[in-house]
C-alpha atoms as a PDB file:
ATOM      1  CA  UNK A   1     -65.332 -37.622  -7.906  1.00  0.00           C
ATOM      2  CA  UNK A   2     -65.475 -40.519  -5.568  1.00  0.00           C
ATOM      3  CA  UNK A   3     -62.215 -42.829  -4.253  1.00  0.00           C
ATOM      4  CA  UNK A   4     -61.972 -45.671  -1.886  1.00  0.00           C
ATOM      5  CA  UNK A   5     -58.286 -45.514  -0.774  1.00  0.00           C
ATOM      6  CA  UNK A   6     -56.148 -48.293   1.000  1.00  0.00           C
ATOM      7  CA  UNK A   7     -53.376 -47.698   3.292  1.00  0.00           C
ATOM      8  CA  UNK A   8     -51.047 -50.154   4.240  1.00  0.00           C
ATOM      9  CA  UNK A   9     -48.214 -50.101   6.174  1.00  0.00           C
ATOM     10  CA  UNK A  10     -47.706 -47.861  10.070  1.00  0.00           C
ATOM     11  CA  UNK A  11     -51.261 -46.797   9.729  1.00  0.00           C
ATOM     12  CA  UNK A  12     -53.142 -47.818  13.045  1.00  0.00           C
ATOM     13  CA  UNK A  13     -52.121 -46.228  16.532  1.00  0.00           C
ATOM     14  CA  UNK A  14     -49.981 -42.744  14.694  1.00  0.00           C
ATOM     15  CA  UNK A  15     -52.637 -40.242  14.273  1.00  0.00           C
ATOM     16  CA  UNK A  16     -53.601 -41.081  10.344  1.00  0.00           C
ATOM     17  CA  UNK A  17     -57.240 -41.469  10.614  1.00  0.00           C
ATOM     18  CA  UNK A  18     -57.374 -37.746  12.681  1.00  0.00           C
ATOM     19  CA  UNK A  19     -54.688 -35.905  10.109  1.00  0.00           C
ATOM     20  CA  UNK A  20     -57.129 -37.038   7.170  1.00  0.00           C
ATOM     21  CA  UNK A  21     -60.029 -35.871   8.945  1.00  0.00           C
ATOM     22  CA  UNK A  22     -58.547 -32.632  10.000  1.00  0.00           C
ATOM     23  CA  UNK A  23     -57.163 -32.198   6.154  1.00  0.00           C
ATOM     24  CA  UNK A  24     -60.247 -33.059   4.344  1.00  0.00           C
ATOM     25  CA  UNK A  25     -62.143 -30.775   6.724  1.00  0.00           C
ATOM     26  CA  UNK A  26     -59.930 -27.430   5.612  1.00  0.00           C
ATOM     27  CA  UNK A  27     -60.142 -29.294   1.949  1.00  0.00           C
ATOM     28  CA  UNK A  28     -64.475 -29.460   1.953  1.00  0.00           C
ATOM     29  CA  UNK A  29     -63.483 -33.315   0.892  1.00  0.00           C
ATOM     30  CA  UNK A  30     -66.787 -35.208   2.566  1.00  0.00           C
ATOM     31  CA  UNK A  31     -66.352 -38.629   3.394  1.00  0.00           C
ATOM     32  CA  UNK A  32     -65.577 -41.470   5.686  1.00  0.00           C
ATOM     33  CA  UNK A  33     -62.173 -43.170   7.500  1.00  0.00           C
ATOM     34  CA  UNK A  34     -61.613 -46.403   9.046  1.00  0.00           C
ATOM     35  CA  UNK A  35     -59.084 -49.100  10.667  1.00  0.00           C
ATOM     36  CA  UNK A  36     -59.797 -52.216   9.465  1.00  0.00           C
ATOM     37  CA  UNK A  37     -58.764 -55.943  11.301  1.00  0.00           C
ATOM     38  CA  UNK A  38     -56.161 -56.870   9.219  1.00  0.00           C
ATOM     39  CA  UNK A  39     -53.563 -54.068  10.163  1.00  0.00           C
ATOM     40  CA  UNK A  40     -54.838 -51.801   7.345  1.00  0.00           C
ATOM     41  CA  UNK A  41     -57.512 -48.561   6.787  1.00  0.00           C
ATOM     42  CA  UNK A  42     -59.907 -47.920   4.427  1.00  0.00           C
ATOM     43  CA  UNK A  43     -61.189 -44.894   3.424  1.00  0.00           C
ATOM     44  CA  UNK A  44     -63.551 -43.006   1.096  1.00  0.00           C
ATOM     45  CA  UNK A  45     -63.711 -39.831   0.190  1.00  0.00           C
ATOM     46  CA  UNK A  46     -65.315 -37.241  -2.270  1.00  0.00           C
ATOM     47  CA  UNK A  47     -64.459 -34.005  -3.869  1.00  0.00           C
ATOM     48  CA  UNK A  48     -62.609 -32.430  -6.365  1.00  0.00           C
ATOM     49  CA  UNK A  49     -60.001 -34.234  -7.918  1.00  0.00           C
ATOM     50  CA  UNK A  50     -57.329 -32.214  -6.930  1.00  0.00           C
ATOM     51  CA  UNK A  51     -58.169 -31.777  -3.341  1.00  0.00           C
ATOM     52  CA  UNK A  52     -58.048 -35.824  -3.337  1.00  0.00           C
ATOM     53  CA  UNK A  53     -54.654 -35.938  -4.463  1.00  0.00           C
ATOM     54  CA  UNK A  54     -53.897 -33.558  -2.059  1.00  0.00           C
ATOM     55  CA  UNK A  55     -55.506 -35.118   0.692  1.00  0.00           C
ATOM     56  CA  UNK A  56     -53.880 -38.756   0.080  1.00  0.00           C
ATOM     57  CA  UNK A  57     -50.565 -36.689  -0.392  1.00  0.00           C
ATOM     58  CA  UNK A  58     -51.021 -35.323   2.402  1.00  0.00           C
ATOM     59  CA  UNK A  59     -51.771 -38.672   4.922  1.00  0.00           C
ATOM     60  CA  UNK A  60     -48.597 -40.260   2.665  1.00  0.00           C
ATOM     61  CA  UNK A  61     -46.341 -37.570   3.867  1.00  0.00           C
ATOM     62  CA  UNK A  62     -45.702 -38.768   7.271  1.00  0.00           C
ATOM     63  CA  UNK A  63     -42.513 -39.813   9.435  1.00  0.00           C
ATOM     64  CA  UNK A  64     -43.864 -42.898  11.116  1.00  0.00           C
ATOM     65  CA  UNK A  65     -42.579 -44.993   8.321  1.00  0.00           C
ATOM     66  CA  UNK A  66     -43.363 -46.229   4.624  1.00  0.00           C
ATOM     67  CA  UNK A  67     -47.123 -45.972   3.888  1.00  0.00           C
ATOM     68  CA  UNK A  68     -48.380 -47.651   0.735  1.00  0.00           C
ATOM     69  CA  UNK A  69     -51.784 -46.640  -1.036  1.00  0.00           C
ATOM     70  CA  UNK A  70     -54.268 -47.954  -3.534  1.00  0.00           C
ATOM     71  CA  UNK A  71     -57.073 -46.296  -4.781  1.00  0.00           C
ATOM     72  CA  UNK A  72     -60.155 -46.793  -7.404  1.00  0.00           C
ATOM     73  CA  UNK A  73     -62.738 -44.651  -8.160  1.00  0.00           C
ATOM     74  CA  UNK A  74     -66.121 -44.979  -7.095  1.00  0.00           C
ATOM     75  CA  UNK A  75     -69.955 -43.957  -7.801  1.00  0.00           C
ATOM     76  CA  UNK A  76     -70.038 -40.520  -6.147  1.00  0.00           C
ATOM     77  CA  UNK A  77     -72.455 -40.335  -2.634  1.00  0.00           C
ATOM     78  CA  UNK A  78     -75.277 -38.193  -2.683  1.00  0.00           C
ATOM     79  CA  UNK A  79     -75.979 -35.355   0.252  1.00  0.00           C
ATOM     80  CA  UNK A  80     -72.877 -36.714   2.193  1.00  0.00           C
ATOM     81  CA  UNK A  81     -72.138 -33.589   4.713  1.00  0.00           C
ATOM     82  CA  UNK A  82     -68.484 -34.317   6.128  1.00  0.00           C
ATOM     83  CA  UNK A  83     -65.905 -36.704   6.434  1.00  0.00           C
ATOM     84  CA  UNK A  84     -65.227 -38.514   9.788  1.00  0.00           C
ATOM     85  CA  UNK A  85     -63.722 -41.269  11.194  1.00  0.00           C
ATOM     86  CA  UNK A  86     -65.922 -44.486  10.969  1.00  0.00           C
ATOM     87  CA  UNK A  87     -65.947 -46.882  13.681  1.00  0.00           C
ATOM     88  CA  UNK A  88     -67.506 -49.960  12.760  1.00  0.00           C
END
């Protein structure tokens, strides 16, 4: 399973884009972070349904402030190796 995630809210400059990486490593959740222009970040990632819950539970449990998240699912990527955070 496949999600592309929004966070809005304190997400840029408090360590979000690093905790997801760091979770979805221990999770084996493969994908791809990223701040975006307008104040928000983006991110995809892939795995087992409950390890994605965990993961967004996981970047939503934070004490920087209210984070809100959307999410859809998407076509799943093939032979994608790890997540990281993407810069451009």
């Amino acid at each position: 399973m496949r999600r592309r995630y929004i966070f809005r809210g304190t997400v840029q400059h408090v360590g979000l884009r690093y905790r997801a990486v760091s979770a979805a490593s221990r999770m084996k959740v493969t994908g791809w972070i990223r701040n975006l222009p307008d104040g928000t970040v983006l991110m995809e990632a892939q795995g087992p349904e409950d390890m994605l819950d965990s993961l967004a539970a996981g970047i939503l449990d934070t004490r920087y402030g209210r984070i809100e998240v959307s999410f859809a699912e998407i076509p799943e990527e093939a032979e994608e190796g790890t997540f990281r955070v993407k810069l451009n």
